[in-house]
C-alpha atoms as a PDB file:
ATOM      1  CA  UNK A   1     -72.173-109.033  35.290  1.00  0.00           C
ATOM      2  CA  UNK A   2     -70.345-106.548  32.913  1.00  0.00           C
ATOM      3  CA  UNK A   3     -73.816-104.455  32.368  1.00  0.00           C
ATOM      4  CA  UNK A   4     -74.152-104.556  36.280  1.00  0.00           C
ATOM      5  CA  UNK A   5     -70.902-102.904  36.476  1.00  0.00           C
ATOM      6  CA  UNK A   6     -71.773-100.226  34.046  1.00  0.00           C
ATOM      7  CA  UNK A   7     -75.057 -99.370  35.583  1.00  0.00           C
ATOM      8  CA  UNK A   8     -73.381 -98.605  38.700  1.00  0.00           C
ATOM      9  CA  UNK A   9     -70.423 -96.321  36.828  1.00  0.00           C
ATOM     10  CA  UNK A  10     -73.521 -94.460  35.783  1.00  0.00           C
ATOM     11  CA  UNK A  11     -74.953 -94.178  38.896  1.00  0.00           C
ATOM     12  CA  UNK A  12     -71.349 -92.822  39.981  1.00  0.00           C
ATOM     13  CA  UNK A  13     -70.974 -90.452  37.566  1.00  0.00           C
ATOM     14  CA  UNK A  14     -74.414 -89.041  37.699  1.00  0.00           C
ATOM     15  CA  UNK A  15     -73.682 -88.800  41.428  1.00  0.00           C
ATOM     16  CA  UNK A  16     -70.394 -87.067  41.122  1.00  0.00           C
ATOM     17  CA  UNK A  17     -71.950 -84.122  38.500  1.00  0.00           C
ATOM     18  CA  UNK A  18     -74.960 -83.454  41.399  1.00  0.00           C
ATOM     19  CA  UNK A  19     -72.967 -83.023  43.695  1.00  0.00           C
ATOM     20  CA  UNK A  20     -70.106 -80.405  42.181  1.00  0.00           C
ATOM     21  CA  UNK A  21     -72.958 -78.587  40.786  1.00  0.00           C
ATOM     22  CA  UNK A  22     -74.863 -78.284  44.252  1.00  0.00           C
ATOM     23  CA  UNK A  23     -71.376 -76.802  45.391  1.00  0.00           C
ATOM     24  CA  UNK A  24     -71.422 -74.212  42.536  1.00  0.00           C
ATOM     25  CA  UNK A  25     -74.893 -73.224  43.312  1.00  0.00           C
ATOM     26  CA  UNK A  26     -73.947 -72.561  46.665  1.00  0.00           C
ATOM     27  CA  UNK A  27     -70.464 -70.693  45.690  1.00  0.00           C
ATOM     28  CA  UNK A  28     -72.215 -68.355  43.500  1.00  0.00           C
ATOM     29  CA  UNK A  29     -75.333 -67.580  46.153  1.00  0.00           C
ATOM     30  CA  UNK A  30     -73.431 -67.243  49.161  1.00  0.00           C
ATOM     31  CA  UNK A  31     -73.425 -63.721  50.801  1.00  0.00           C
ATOM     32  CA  UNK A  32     -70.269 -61.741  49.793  1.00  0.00           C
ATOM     33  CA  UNK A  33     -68.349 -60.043  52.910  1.00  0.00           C
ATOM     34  CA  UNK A  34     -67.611 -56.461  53.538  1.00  0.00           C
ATOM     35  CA  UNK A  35     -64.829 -55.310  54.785  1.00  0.00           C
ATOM     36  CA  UNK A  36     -66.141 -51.938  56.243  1.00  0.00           C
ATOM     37  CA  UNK A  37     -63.338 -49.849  57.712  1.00  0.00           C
ATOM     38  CA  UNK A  38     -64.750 -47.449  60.825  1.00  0.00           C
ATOM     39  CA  UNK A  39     -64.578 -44.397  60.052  1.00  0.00           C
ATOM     40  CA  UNK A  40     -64.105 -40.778  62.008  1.00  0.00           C
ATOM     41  CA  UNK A  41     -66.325 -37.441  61.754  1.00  0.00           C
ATOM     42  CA  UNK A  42     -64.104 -35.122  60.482  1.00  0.00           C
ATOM     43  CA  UNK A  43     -65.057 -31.239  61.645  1.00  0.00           C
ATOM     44  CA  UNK A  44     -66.246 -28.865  58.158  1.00  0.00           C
ATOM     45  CA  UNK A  45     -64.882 -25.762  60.392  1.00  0.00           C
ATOM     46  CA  UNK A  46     -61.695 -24.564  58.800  1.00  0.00           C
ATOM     47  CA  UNK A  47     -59.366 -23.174  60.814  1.00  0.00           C
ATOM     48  CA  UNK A  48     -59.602 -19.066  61.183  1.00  0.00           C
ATOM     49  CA  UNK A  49     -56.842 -17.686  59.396  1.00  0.00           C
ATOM     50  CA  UNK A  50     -54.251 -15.727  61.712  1.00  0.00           C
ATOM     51  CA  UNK A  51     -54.449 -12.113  61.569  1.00  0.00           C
ATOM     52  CA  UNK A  52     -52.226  -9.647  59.634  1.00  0.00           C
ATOM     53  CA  UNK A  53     -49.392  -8.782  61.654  1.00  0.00           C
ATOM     54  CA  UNK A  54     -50.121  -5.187  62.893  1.00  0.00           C
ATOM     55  CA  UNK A  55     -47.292  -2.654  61.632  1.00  0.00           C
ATOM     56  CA  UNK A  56     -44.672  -1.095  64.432  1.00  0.00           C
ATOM     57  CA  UNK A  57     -44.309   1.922  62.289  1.00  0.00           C
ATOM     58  CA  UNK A  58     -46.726   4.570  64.209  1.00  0.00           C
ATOM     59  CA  UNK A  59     -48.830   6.805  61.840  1.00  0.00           C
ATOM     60  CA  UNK A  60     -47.329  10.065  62.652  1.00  0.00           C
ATOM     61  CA  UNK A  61     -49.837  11.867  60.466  1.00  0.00           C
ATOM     62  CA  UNK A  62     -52.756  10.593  62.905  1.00  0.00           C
ATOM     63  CA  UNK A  63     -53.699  14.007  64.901  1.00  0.00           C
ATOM     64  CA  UNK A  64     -52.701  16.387  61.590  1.00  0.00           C
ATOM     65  CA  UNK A  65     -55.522  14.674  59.602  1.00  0.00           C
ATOM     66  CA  UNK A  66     -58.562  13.865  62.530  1.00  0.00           C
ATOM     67  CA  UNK A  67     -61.559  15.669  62.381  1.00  0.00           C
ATOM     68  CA  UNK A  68     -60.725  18.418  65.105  1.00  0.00           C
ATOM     69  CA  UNK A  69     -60.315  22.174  63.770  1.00  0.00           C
ATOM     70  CA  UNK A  70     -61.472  21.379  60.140  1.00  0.00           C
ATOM     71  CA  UNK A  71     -64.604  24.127  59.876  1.00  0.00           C
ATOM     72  CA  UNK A  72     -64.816  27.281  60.357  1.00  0.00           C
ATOM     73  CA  UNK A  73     -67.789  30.254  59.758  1.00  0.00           C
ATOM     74  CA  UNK A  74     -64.468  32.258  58.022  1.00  0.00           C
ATOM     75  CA  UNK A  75     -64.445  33.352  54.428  1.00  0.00           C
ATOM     76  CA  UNK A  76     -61.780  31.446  54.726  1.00  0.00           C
ATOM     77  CA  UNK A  77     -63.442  27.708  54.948  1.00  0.00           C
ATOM     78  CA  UNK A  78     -64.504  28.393  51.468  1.00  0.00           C
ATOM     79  CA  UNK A  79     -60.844  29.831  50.071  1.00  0.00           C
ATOM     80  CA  UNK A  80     -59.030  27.323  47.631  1.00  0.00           C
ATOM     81  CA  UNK A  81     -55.606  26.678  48.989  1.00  0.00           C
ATOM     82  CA  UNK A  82     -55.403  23.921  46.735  1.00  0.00           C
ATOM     83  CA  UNK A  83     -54.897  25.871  43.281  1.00  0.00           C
ATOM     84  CA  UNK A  84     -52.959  28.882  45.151  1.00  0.00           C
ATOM     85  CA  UNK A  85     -49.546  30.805  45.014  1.00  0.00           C
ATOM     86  CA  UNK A  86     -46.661  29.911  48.097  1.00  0.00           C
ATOM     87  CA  UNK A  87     -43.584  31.014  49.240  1.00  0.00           C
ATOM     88  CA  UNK A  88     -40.528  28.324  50.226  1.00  0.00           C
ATOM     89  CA  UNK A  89     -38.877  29.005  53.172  1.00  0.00           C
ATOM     90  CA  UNK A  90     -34.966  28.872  53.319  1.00  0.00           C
ATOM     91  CA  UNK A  91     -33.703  25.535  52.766  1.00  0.00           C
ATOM     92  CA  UNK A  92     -36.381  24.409  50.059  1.00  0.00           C
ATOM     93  CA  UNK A  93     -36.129  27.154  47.606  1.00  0.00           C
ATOM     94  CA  UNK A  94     -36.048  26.077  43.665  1.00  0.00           C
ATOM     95  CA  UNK A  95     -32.850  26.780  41.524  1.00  0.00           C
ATOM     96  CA  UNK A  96     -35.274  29.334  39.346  1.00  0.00           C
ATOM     97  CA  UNK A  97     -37.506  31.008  42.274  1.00  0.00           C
ATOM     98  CA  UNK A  98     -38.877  31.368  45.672  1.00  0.00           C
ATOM     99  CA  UNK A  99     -42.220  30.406  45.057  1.00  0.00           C
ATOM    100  CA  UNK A 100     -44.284  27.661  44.184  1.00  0.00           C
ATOM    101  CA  UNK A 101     -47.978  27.470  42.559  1.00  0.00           C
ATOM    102  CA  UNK A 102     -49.996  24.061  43.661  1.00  0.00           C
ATOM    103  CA  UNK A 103     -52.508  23.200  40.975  1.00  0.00           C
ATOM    104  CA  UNK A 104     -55.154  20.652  42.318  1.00  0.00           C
ATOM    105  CA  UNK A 105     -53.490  20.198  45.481  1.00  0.00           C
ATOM    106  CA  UNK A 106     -49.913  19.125  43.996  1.00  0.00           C
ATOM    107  CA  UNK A 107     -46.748  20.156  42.458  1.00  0.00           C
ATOM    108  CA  UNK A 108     -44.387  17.926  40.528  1.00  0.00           C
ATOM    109  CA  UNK A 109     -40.571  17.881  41.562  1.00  0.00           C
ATOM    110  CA  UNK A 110     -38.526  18.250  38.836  1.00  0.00           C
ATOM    111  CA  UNK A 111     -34.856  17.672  38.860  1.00  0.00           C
ATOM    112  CA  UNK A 112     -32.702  18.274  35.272  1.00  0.00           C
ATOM    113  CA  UNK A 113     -29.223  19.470  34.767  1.00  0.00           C
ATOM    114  CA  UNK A 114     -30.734  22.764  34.002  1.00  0.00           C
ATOM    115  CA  UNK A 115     -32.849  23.279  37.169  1.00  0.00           C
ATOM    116  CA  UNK A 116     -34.187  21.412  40.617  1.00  0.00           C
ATOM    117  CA  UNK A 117     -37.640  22.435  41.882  1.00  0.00           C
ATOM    118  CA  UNK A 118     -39.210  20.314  45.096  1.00  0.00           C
ATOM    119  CA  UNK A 119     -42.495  18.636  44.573  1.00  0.00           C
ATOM    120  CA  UNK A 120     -45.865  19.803  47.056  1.00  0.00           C
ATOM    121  CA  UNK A 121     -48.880  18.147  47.787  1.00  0.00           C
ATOM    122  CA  UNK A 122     -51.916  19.267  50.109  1.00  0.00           C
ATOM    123  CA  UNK A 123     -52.142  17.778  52.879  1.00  0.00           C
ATOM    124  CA  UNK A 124     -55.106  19.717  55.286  1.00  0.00           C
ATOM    125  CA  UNK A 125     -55.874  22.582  56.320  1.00  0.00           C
ATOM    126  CA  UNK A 126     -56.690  23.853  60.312  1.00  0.00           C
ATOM    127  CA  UNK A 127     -58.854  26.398  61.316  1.00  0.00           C
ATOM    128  CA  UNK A 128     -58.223  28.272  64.352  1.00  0.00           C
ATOM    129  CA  UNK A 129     -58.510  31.446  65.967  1.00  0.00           C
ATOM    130  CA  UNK A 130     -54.812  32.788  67.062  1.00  0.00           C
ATOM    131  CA  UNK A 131     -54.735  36.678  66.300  1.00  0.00           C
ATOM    132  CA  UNK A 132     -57.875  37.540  69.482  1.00  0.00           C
ATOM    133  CA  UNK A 133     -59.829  38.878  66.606  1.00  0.00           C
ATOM    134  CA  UNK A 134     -63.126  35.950  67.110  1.00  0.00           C
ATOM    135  CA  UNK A 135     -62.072  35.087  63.494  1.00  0.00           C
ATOM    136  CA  UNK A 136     -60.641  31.964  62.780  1.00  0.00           C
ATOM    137  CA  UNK A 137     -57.012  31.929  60.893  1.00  0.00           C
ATOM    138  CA  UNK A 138     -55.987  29.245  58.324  1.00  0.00           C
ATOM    139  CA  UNK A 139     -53.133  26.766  58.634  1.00  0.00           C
ATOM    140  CA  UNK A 140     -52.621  25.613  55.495  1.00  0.00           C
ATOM    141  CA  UNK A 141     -49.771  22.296  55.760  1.00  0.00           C
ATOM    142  CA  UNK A 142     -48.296  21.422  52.404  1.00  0.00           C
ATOM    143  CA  UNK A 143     -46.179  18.040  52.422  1.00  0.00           C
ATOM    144  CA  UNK A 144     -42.721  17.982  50.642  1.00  0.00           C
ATOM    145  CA  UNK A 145     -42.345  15.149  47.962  1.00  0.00           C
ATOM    146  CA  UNK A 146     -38.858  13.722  48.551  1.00  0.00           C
ATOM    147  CA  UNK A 147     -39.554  10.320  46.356  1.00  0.00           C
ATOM    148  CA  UNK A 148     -39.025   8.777  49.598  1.00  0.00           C
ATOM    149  CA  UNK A 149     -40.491   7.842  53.005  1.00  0.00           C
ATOM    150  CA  UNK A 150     -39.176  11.488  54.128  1.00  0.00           C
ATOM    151  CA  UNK A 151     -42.532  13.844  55.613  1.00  0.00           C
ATOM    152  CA  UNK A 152     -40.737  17.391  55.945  1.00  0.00           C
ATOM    153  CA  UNK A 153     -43.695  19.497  55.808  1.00  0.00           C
ATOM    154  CA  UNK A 154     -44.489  23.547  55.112  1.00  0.00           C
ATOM    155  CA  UNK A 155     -47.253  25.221  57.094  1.00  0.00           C
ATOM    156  CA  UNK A 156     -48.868  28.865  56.079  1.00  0.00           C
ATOM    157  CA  UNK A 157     -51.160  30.730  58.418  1.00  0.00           C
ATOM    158  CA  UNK A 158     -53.792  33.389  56.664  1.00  0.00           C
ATOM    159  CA  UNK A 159     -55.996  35.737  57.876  1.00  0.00           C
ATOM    160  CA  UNK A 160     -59.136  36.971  55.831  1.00  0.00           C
ATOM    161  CA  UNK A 161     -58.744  40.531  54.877  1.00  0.00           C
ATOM    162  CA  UNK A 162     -60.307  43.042  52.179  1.00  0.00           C
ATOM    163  CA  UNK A 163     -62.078  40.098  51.106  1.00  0.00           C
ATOM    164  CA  UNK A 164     -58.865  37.888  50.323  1.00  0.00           C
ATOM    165  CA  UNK A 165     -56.226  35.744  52.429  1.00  0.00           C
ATOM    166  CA  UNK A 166     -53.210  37.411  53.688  1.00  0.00           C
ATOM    167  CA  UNK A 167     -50.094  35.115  54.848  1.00  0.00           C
ATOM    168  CA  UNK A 168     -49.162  36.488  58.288  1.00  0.00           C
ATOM    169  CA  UNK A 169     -46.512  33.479  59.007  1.00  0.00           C
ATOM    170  CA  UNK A 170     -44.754  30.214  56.979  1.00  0.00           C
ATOM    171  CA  UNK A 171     -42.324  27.849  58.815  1.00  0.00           C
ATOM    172  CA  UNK A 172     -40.947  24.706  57.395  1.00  0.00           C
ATOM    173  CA  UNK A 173     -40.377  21.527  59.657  1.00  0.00           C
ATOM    174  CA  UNK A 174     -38.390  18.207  59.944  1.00  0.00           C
ATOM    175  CA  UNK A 175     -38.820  14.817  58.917  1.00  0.00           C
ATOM    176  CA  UNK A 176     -40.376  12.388  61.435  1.00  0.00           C
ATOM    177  CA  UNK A 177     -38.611  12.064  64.597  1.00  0.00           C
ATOM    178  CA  UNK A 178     -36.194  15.016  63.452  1.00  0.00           C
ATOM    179  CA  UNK A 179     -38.483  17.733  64.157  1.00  0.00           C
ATOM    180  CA  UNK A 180     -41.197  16.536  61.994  1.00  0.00           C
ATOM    181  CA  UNK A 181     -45.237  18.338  62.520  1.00  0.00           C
ATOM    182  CA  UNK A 182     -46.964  16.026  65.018  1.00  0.00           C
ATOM    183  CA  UNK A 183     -49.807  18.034  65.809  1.00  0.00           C
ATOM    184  CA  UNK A 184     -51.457  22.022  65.817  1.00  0.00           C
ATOM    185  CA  UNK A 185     -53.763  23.304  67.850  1.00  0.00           C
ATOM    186  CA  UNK A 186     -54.993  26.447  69.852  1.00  0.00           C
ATOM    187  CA  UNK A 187     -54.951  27.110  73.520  1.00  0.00           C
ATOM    188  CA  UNK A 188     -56.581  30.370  75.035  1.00  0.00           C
ATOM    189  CA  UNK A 189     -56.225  32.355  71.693  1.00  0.00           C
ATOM    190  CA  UNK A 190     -52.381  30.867  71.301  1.00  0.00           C
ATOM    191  CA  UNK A 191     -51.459  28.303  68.848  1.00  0.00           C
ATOM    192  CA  UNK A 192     -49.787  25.500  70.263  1.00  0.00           C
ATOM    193  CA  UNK A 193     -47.275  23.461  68.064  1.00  0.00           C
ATOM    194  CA  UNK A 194     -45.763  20.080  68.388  1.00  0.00           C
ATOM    195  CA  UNK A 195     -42.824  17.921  66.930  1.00  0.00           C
ATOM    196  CA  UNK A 196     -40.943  15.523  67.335  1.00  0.00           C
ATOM    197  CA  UNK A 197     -37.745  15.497  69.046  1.00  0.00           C
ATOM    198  CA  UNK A 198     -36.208  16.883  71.974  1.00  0.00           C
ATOM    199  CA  UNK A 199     -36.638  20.529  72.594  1.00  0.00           C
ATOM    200  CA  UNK A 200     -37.307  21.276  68.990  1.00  0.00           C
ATOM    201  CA  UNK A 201     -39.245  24.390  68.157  1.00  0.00           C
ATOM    202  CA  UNK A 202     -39.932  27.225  65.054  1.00  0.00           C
ATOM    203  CA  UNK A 203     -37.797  30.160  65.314  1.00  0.00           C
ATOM    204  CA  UNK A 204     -39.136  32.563  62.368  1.00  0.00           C
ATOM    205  CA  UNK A 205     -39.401  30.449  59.574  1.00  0.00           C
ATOM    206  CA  UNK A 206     -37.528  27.816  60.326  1.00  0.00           C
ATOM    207  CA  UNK A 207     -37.426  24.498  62.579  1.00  0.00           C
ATOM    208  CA  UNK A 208     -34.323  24.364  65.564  1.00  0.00           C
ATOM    209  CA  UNK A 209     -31.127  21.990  65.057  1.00  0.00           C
ATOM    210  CA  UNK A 210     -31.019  18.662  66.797  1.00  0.00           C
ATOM    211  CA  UNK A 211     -30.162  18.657  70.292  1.00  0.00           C
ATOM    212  CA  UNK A 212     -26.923  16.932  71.096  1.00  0.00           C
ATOM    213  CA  UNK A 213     -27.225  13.497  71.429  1.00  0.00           C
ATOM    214  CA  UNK A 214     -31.044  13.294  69.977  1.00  0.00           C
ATOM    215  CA  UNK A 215     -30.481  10.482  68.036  1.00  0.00           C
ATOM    216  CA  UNK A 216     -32.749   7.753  66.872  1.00  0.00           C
ATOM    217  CA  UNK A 217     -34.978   6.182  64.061  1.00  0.00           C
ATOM    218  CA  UNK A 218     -36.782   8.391  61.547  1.00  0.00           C
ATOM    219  CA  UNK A 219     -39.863   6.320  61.483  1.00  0.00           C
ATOM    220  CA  UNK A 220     -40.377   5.762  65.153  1.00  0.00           C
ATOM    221  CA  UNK A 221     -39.602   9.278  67.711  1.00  0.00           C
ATOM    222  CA  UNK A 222     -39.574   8.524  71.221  1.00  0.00           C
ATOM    223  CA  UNK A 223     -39.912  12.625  72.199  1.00  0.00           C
ATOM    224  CA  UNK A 224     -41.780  15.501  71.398  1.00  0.00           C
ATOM    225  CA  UNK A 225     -41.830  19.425  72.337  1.00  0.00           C
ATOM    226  CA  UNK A 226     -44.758  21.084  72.439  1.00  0.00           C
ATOM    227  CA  UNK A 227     -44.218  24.963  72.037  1.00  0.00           C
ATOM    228  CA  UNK A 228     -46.722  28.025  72.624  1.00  0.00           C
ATOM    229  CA  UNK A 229     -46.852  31.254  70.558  1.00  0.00           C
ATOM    230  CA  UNK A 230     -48.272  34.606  70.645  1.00  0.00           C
ATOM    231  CA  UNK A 231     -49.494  37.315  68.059  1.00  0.00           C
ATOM    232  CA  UNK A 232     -48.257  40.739  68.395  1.00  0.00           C
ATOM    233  CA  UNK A 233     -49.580  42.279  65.950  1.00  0.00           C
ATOM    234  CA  UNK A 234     -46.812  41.855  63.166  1.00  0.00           C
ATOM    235  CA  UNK A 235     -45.164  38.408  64.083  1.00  0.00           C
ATOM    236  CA  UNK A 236     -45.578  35.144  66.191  1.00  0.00           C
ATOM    237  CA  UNK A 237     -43.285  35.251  69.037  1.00  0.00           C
ATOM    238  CA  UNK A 238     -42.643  31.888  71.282  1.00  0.00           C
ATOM    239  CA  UNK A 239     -43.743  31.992  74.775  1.00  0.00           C
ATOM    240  CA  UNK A 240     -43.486  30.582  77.726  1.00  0.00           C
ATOM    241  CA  UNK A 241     -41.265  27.096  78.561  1.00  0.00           C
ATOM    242  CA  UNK A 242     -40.740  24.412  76.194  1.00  0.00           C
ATOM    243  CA  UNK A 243     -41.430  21.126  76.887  1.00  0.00           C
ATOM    244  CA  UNK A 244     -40.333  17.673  75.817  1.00  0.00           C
ATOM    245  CA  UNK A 245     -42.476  14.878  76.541  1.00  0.00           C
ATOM    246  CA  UNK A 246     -42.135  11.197  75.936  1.00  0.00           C
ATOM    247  CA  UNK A 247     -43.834   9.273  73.963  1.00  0.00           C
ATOM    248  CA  UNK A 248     -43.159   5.889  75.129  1.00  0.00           C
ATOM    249  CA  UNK A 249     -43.606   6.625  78.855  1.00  0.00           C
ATOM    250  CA  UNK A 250     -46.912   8.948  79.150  1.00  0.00           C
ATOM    251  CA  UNK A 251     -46.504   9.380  83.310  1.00  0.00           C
ATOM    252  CA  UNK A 252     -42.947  11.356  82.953  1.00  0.00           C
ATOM    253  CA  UNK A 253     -42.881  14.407  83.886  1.00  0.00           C
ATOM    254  CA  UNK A 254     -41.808  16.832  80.666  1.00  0.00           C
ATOM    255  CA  UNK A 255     -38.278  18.566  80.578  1.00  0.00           C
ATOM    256  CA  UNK A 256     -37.993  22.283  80.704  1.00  0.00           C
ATOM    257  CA  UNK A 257     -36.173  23.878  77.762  1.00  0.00           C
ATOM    258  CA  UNK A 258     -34.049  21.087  77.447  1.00  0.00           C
ATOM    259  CA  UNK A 259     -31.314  23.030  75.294  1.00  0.00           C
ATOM    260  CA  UNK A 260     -30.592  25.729  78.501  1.00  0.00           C
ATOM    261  CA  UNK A 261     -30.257  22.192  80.645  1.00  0.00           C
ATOM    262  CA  UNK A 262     -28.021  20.393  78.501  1.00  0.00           C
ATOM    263  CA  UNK A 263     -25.919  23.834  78.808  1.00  0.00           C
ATOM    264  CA  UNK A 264     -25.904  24.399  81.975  1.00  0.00           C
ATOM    265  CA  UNK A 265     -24.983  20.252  82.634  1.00  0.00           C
ATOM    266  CA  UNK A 266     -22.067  21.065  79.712  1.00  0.00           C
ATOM    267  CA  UNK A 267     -20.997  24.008  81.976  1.00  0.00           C
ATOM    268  CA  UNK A 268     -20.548  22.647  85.411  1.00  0.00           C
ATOM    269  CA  UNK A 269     -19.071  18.726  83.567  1.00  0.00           C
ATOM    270  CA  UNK A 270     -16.278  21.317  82.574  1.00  0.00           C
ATOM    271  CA  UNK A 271     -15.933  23.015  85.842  1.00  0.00           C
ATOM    272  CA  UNK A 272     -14.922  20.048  87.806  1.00  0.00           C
ATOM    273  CA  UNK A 273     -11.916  18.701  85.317  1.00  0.00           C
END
């Protein structure tokens, strides 16, 4: 009886190790899961990068510097006004003299306790036939180094004669919108000059005062006058109306020697008190 007993604890116990290692067989061959997330096309393109803000500041240089008026058949095309001897007008005289040499198109200012002398640079030069002679005349437009943002300008006008350049006119102008050079040019044998303002214009050698309540932001003028002058033999003499357009409304009509107006309005205001 007792080895009846035993043989079936055997049996058991060979039964019971079968069986947990069929279960570990199948742990260890079963087919893992994957946990695949779904996933999303995501576009390569990058986003264009926003453009550079465009400045509000105009470029008042713009019709100085184009392309227009630049050659000439003159002896004078091939002149170097770059490395060449100037007068100053009033107003921009040095301490120590009334001239100025430019030496590769520039002059350093200088300003000691012993002396004060502006600085030049070269700006362009426009060629253009103003005397009636069929020979073009140099304008030669020097810029005025102020250290700053400042564009007060000189201009010089030469003729070719006995084989050399001879000055027949210099003017000085304003800075930006107070009376600063916005453009020269030639109309039936006159030259025509612009700037910026209201009713500003070159008497001699010099650029007019500010009209009465002309007032508004260097960098940005809102008016200009365009002027007309005539050779007569010995000196440019202004002709004609003056005329002050706008520059932020291009269909208004231009105003007629504004100074004489503003007068004449001062003059009858006063009458009626």
């Amino acid at each position: 009886m007792k080895i009846r007993v035993q043989i079936i604890a055997v049996f058991l116990l060979l039964a019971n190790i079968l069986l947990f290692s069929a279960c570990g067989e199948r742990v260890e061959t079963a087919p893992s899961e994957t946990n695949t997330s779904p996933t999303v096309a995501v576009s390569s393109t990058a986003s264009p990068e926003p453009a550079p803000p465009q400045s509000k500041i105009p470029n008042l240089q713009t019709e100085l510097l184009d392309d227009r008026h630049k050659t000439t058949n003159s002896p004078l095309g091939k002149f170097d006004f770059k490395n060449y001897t100037y007068p100053l007008p009033r107003g921009w005289q040095d301490s120590d003299g009334k001239e100025v040499e430019l030496v590769g198109g520039k002059r350093p200012m200088e300003m000691t306790e012993e002396v004060e002398r502006i600085g030049l640079s070269y700006v362009t030069t426009k060629y253009l036939d103003v005397t009636g002679d069929a020979a073009d005349e140099a304008f030669v437009i020097l810029k005025i180094e102020t250290g700053g943002a400042a564009i007060p300008q000189l201009v010089y006008v030469f003729q070719w004669k006995n084989d050399a350049p001879e000055m027949i006119w210099y003017f000085r102008t304003g800075d930006r919108a107070d009376g600063g050079l916005k453009d020269i040019r030639a109309e039936n044998g006159e030259p025509i000059i612009e700037l910026f303002g209201q009713d500003r214009y070159i008497v001699g050698e010099l650029d007019t005062a500010k009209v009465t309540g002309d007032e508004e932001q260097l960098c940005c003028p809102t008016y200009f006058t365009r002027s007309r002058y005539k050779w007569n033999g010995n000196v440019f003499q202004i002709q004609g109306k003056r005329l002050t357009f706008s520059t932020t409304d291009k269909n208004a009509p231009p105003i007629e020697n504004m100074v004489e107006q503003v007068g004449k309005n001062e003059k009858q205001n006063s009458g009626k008190k």
